[in-house]
PDB file of N, CA and C in Angstrom:
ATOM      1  N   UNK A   1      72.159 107.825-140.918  1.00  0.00           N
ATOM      2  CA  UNK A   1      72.715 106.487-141.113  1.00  0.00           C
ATOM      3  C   UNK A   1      73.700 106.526-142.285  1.00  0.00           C
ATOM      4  N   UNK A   2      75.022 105.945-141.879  1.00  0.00           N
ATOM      5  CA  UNK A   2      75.828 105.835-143.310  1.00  0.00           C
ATOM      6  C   UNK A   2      75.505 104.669-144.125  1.00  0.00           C
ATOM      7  N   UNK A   3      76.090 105.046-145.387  1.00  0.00           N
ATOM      8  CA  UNK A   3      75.548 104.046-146.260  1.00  0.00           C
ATOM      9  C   UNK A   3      76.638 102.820-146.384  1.00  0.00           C
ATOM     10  N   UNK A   4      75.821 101.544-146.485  1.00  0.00           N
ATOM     11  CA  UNK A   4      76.843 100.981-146.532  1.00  0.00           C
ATOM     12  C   UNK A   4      76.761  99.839-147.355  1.00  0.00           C
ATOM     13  N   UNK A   5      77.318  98.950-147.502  1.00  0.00           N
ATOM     14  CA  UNK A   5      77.036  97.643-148.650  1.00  0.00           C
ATOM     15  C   UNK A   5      76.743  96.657-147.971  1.00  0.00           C
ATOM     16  N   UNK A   6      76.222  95.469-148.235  1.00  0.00           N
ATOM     17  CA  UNK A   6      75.772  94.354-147.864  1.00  0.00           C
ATOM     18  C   UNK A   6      75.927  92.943-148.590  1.00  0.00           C
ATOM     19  N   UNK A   7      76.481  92.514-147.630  1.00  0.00           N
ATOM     20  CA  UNK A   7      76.791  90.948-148.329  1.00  0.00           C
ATOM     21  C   UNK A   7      75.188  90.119-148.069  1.00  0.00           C
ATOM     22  N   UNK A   8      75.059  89.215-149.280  1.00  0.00           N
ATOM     23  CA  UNK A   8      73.726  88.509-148.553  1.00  0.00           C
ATOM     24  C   UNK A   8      73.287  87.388-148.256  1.00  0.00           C
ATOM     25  N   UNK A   9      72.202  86.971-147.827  1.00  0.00           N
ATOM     26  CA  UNK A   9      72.638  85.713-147.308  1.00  0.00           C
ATOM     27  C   UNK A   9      73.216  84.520-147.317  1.00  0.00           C
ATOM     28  N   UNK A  10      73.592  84.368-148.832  1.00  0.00           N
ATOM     29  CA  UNK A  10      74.201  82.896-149.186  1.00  0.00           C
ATOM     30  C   UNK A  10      75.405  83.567-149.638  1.00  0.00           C
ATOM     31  N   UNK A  11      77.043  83.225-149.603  1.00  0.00           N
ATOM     32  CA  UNK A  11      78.205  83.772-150.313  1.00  0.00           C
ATOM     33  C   UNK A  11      79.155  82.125-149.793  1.00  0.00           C
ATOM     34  N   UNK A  12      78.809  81.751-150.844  1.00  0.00           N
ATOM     35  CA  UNK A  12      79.652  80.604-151.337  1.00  0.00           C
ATOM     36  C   UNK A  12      80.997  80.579-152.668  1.00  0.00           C
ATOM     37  N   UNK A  13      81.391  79.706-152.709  1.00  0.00           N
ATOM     38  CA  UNK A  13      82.359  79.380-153.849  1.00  0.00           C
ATOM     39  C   UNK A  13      81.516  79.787-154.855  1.00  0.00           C
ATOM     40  N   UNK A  14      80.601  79.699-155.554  1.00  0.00           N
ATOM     41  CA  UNK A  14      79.874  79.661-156.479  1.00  0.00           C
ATOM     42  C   UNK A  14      79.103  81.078-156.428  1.00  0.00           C
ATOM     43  N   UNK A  15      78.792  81.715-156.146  1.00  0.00           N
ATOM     44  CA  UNK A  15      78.275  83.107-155.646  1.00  0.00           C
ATOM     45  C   UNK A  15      79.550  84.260-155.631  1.00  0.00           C
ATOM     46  N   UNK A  16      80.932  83.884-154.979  1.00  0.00           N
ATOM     47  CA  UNK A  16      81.815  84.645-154.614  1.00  0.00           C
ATOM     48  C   UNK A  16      82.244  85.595-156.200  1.00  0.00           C
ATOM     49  N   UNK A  17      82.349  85.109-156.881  1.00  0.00           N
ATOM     50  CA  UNK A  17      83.362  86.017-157.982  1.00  0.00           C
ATOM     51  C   UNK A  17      82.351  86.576-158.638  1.00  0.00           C
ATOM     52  N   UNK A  18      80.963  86.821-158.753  1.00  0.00           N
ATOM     53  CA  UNK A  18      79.877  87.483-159.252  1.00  0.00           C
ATOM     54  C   UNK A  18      79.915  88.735-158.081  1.00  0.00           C
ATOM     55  N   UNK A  19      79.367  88.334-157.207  1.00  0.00           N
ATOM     56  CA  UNK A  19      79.656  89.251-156.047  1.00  0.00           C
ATOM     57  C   UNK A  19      80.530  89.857-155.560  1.00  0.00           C
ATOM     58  N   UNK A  20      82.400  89.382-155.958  1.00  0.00           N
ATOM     59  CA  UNK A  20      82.940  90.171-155.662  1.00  0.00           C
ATOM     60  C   UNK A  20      83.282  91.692-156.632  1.00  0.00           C
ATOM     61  N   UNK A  21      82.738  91.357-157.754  1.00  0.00           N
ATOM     62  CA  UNK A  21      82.764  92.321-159.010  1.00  0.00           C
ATOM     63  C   UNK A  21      81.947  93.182-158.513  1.00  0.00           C
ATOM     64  N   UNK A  22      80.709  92.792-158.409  1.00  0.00           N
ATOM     65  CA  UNK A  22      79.363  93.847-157.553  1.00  0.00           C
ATOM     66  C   UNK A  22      79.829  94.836-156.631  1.00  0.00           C
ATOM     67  N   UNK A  23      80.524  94.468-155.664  1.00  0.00           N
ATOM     68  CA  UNK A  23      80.864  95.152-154.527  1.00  0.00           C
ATOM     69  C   UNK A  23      81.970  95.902-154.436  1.00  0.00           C
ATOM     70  N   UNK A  24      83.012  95.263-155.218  1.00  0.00           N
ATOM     71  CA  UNK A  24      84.445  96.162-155.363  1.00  0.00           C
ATOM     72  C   UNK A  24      83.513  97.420-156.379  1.00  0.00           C
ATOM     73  N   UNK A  25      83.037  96.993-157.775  1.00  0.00           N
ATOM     74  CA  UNK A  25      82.549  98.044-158.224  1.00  0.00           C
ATOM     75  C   UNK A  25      81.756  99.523-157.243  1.00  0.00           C
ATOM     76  N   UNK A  26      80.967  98.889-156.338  1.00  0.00           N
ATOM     77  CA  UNK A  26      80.378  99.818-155.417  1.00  0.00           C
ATOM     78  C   UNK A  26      80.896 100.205-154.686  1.00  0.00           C
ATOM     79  N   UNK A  27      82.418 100.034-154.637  1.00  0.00           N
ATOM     80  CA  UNK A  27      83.403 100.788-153.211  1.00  0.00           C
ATOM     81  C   UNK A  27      83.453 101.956-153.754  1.00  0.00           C
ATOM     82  N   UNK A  28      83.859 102.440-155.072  1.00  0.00           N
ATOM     83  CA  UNK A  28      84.261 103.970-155.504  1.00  0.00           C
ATOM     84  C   UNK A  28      83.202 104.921-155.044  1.00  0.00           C
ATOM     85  N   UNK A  29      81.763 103.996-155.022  1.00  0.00           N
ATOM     86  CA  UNK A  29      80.658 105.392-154.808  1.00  0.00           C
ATOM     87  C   UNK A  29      80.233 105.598-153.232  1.00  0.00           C
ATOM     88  N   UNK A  30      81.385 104.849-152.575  1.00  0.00           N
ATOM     89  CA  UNK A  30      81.275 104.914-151.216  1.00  0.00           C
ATOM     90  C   UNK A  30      81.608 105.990-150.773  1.00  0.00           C
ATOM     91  N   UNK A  31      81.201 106.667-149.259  1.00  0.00           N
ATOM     92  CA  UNK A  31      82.310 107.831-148.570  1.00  0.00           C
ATOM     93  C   UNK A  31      83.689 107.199-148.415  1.00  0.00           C
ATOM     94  N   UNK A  32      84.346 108.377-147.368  1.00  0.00           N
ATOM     95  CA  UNK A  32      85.596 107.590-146.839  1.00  0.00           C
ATOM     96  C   UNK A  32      85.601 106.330-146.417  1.00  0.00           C
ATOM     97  N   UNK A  33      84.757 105.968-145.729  1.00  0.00           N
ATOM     98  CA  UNK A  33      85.008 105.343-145.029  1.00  0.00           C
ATOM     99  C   UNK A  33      83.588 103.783-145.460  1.00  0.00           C
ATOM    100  N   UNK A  34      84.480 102.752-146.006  1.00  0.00           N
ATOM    101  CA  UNK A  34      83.400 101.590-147.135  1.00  0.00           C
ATOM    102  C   UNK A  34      83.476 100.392-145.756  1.00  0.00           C
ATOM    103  N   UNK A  35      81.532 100.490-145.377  1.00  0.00           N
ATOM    104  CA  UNK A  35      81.382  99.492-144.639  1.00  0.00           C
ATOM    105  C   UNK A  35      80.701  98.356-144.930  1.00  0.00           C
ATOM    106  N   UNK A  36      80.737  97.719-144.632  1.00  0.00           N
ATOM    107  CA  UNK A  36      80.723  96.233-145.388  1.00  0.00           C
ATOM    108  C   UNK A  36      79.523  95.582-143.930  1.00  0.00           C
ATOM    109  N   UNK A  37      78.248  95.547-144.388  1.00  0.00           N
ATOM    110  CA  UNK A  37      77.520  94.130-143.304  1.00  0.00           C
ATOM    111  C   UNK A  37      76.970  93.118-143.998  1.00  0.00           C
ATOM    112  N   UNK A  38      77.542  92.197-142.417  1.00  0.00           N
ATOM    113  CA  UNK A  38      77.379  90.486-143.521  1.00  0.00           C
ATOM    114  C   UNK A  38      76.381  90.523-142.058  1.00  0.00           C
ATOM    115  N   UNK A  39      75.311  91.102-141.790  1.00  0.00           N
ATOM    116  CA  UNK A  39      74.216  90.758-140.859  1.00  0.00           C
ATOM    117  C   UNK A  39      73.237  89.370-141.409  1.00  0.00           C
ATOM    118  N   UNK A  40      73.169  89.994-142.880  1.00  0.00           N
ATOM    119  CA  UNK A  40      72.663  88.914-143.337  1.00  0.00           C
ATOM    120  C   UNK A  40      72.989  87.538-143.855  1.00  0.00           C
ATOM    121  N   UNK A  41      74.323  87.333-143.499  1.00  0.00           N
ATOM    122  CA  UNK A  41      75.182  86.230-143.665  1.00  0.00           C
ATOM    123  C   UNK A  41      74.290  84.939-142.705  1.00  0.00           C
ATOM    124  N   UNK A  42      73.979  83.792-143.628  1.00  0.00           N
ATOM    125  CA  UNK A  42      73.860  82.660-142.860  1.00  0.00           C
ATOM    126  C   UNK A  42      74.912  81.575-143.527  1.00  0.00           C
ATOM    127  N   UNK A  43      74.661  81.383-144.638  1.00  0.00           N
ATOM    128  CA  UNK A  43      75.629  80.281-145.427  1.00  0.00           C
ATOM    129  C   UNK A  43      76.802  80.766-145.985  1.00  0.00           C
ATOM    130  N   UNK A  44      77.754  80.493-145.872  1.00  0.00           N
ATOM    131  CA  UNK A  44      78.503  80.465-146.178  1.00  0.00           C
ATOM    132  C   UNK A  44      79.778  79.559-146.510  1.00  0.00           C
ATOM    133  N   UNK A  45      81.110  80.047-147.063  1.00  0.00           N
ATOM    134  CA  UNK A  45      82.652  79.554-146.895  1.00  0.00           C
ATOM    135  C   UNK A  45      83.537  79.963-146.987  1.00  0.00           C
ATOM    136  N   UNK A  46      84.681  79.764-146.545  1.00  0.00           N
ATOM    137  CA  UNK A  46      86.151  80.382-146.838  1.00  0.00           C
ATOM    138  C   UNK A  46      85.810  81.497-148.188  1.00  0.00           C
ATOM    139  N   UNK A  47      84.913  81.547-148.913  1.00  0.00           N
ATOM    140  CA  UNK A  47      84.488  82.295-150.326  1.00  0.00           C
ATOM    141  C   UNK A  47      84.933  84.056-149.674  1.00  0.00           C
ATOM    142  N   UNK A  48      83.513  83.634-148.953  1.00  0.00           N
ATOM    143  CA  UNK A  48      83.036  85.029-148.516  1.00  0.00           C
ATOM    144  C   UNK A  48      84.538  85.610-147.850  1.00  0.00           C
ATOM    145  N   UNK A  49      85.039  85.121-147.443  1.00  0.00           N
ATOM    146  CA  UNK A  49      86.611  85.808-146.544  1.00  0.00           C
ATOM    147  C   UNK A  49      87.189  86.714-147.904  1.00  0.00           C
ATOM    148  N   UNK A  50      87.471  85.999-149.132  1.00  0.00           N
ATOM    149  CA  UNK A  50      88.072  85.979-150.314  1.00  0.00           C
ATOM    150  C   UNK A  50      87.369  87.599-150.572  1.00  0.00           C
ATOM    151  N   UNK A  51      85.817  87.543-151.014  1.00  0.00           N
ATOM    152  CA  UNK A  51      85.099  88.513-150.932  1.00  0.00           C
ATOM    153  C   UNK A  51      85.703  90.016-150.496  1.00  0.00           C
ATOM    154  N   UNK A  52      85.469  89.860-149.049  1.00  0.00           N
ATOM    155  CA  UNK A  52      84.937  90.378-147.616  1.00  0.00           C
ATOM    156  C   UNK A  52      87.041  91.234-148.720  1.00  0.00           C
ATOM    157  N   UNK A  53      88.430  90.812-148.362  1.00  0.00           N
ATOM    158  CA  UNK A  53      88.609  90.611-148.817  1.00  0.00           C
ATOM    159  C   UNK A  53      89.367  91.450-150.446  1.00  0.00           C
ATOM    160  N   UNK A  54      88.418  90.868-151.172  1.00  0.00           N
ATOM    161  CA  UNK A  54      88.662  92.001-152.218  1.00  0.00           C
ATOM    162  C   UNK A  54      88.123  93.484-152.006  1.00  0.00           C
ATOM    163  N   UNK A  55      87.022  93.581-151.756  1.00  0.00           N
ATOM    164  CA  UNK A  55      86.453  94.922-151.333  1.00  0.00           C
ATOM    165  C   UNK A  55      86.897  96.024-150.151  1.00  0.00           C
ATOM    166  N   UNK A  56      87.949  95.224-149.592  1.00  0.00           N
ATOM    167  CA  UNK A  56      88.969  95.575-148.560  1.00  0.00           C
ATOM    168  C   UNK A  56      90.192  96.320-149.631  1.00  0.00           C
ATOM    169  N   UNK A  57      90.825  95.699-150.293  1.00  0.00           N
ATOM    170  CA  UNK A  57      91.815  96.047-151.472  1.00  0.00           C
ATOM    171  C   UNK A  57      91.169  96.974-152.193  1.00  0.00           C
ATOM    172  N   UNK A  58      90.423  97.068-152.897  1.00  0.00           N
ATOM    173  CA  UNK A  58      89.214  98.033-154.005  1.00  0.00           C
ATOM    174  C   UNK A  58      89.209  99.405-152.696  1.00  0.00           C
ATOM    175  N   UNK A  59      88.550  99.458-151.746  1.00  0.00           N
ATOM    176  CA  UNK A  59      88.326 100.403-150.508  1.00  0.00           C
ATOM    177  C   UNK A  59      89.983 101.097-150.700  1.00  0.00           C
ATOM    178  N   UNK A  60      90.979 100.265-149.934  1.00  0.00           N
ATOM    179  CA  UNK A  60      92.467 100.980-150.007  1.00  0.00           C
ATOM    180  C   UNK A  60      93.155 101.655-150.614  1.00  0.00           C
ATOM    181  N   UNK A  61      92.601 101.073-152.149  1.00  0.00           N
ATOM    182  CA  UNK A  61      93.389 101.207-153.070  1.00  0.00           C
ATOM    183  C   UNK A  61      93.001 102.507-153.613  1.00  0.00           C
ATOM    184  N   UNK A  62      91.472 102.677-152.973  1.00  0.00           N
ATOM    185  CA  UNK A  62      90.647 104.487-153.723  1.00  0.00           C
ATOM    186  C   UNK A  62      90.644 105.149-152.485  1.00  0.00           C
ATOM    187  N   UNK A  63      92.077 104.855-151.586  1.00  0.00           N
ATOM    188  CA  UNK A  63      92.148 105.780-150.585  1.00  0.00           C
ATOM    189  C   UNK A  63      91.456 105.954-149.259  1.00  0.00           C
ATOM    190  N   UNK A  64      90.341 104.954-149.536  1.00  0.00           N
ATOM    191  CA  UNK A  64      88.761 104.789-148.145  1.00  0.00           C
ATOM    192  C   UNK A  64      89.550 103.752-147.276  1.00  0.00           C
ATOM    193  N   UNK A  65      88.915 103.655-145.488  1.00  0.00           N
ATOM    194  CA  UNK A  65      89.224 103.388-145.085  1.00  0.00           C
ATOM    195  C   UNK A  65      87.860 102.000-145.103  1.00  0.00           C
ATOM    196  N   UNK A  66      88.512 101.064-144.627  1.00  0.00           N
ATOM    197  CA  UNK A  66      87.521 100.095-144.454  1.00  0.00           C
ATOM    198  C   UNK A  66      86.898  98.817-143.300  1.00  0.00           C
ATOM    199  N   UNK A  67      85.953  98.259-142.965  1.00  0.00           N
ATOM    200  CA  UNK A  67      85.084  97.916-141.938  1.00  0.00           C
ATOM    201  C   UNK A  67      84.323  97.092-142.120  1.00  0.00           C
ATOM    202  N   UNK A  68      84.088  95.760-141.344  1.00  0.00           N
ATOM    203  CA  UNK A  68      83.171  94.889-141.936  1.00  0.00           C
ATOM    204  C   UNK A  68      81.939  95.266-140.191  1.00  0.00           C
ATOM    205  N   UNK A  69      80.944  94.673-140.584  1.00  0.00           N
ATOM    206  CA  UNK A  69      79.937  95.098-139.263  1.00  0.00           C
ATOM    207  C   UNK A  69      79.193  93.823-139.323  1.00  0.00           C
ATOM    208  N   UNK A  70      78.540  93.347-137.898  1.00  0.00           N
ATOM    209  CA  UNK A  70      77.748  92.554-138.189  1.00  0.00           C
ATOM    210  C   UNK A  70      78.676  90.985-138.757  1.00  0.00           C
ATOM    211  N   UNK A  71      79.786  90.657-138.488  1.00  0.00           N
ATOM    212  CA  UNK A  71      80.003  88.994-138.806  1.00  0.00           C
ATOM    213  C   UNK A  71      79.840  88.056-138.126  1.00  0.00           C
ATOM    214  N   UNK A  72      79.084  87.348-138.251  1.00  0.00           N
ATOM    215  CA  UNK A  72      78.816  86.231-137.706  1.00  0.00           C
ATOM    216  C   UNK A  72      80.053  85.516-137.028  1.00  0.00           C
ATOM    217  N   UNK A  73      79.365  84.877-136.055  1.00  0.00           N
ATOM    218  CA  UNK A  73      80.530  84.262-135.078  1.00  0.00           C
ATOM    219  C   UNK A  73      81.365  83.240-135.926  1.00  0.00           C
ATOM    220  N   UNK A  74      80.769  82.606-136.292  1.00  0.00           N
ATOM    221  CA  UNK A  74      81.112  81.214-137.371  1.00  0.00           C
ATOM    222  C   UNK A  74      82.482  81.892-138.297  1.00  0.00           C
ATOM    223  N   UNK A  75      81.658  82.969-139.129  1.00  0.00           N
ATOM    224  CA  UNK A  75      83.230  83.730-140.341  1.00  0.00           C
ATOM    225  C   UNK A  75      83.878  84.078-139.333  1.00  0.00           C
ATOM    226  N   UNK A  76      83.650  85.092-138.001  1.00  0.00           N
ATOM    227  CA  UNK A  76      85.043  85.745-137.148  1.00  0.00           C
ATOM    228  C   UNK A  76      85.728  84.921-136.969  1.00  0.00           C
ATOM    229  N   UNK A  77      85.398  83.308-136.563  1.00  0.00           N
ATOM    230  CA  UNK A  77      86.619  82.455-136.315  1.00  0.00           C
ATOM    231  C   UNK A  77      87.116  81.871-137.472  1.00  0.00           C
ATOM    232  N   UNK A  78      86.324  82.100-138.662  1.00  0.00           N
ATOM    233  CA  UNK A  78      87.428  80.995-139.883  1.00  0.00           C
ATOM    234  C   UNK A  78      88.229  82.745-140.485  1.00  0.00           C
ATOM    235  N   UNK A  79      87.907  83.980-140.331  1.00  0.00           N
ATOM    236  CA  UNK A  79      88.752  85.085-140.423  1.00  0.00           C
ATOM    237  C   UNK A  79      89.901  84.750-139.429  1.00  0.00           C
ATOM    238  N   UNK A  80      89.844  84.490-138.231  1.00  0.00           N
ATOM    239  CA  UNK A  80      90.886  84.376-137.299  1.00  0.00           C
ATOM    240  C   UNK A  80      91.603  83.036-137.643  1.00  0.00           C
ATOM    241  N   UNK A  81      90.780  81.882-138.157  1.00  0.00           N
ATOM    242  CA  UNK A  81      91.699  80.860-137.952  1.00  0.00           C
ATOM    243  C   UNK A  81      92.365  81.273-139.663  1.00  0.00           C
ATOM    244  N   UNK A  82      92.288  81.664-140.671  1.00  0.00           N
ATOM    245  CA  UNK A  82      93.073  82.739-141.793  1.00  0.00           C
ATOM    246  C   UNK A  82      93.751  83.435-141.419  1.00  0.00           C
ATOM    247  N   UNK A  83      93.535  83.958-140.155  1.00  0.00           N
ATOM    248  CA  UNK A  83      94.792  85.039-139.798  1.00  0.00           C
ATOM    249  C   UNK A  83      94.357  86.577-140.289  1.00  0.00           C
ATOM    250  N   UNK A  84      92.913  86.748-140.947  1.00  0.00           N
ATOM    251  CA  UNK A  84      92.725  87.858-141.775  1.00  0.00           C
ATOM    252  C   UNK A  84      91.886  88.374-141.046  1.00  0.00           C
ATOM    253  N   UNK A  85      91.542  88.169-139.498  1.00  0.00           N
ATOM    254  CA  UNK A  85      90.295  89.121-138.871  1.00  0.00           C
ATOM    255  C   UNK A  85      90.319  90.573-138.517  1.00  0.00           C
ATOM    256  N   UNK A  86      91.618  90.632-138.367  1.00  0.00           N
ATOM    257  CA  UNK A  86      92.364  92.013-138.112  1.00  0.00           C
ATOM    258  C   UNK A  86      92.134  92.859-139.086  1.00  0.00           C
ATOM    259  N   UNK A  87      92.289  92.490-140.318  1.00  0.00           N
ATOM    260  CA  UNK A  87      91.880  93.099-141.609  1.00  0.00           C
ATOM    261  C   UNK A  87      90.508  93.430-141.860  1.00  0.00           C
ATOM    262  N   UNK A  88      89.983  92.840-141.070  1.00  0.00           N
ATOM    263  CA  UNK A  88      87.869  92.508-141.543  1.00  0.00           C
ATOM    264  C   UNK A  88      87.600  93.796-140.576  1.00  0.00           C
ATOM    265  N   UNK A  89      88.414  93.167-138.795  1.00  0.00           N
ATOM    266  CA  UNK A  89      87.053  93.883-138.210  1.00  0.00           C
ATOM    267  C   UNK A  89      87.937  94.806-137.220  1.00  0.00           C
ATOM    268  N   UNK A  90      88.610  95.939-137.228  1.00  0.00           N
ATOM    269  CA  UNK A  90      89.727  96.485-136.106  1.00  0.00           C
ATOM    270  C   UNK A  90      89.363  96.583-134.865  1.00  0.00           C
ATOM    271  N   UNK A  91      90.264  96.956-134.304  1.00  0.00           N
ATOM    272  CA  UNK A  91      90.112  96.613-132.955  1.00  0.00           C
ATOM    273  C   UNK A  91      88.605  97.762-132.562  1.00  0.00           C
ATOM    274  N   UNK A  92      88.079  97.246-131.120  1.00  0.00           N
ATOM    275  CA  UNK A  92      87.250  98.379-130.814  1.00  0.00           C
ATOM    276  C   UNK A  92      87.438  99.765-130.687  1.00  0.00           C
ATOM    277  N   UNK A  93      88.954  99.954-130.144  1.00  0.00           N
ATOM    278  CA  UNK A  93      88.705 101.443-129.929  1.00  0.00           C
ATOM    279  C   UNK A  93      88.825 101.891-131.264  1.00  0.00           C
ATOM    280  N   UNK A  94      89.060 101.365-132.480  1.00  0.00           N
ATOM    281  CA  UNK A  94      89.254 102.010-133.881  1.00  0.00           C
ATOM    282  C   UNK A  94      88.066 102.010-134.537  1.00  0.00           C
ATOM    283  N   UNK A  95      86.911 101.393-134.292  1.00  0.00           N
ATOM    284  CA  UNK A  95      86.106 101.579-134.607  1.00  0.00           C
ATOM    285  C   UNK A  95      85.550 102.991-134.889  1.00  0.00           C
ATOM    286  N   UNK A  96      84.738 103.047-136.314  1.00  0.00           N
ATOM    287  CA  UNK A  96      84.257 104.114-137.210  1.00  0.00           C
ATOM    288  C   UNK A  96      82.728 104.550-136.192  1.00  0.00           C
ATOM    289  N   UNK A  97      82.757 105.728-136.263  1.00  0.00           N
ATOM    290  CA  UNK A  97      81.616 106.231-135.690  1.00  0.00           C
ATOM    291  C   UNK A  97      80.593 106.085-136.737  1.00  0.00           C
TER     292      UNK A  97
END
């Protein structure tokens, strides 16, 4: 199993900028390839996108490629209605083994 990070269940406005420090910090000790599951995502807002996000930028920027797994139907459409789902979740055939 690869290792991967986890968003958790609550990522609100108020939660987001604690958590996004947490997680960008934990991209460097990632492999290539920094996957991101919001399985445990129930509450949320536009936050978590912000998130989801920075740790996307942090991943790029140290060269890793990056992947969100597991988003809830609810974020895939406020990612899509942002315009940023493409960024979160690539297409299937690009999908990371």
């Amino acid at each position: 199993m690869k290792p991967m990070l986890n968003l958790p269940a609550k990522v609100t406005h108020n939660d987001a900028e604690a958590l996004a420090r947490t997680l960008t910090s934990q991209v460097y000790g990632q492999p290539d390839v920094v996957v991101v599951s919001a399985h445990q995502v129930v509450e949320f807002d536009s936050s978590a996108l912000a998130v989801l996000l920075s740790c996307r930028r942090a991943a790029l920027s140290a060269g890793k490629q990056f992947s969100v797994t597991s988003l809830p139907d609810k974020l895939a459409q406020l990612a899509g209605l942002y315009g940023v789902g493409q960024l979160l979740m690539p297409p299937v055939a690009n999908e990371f083994p």
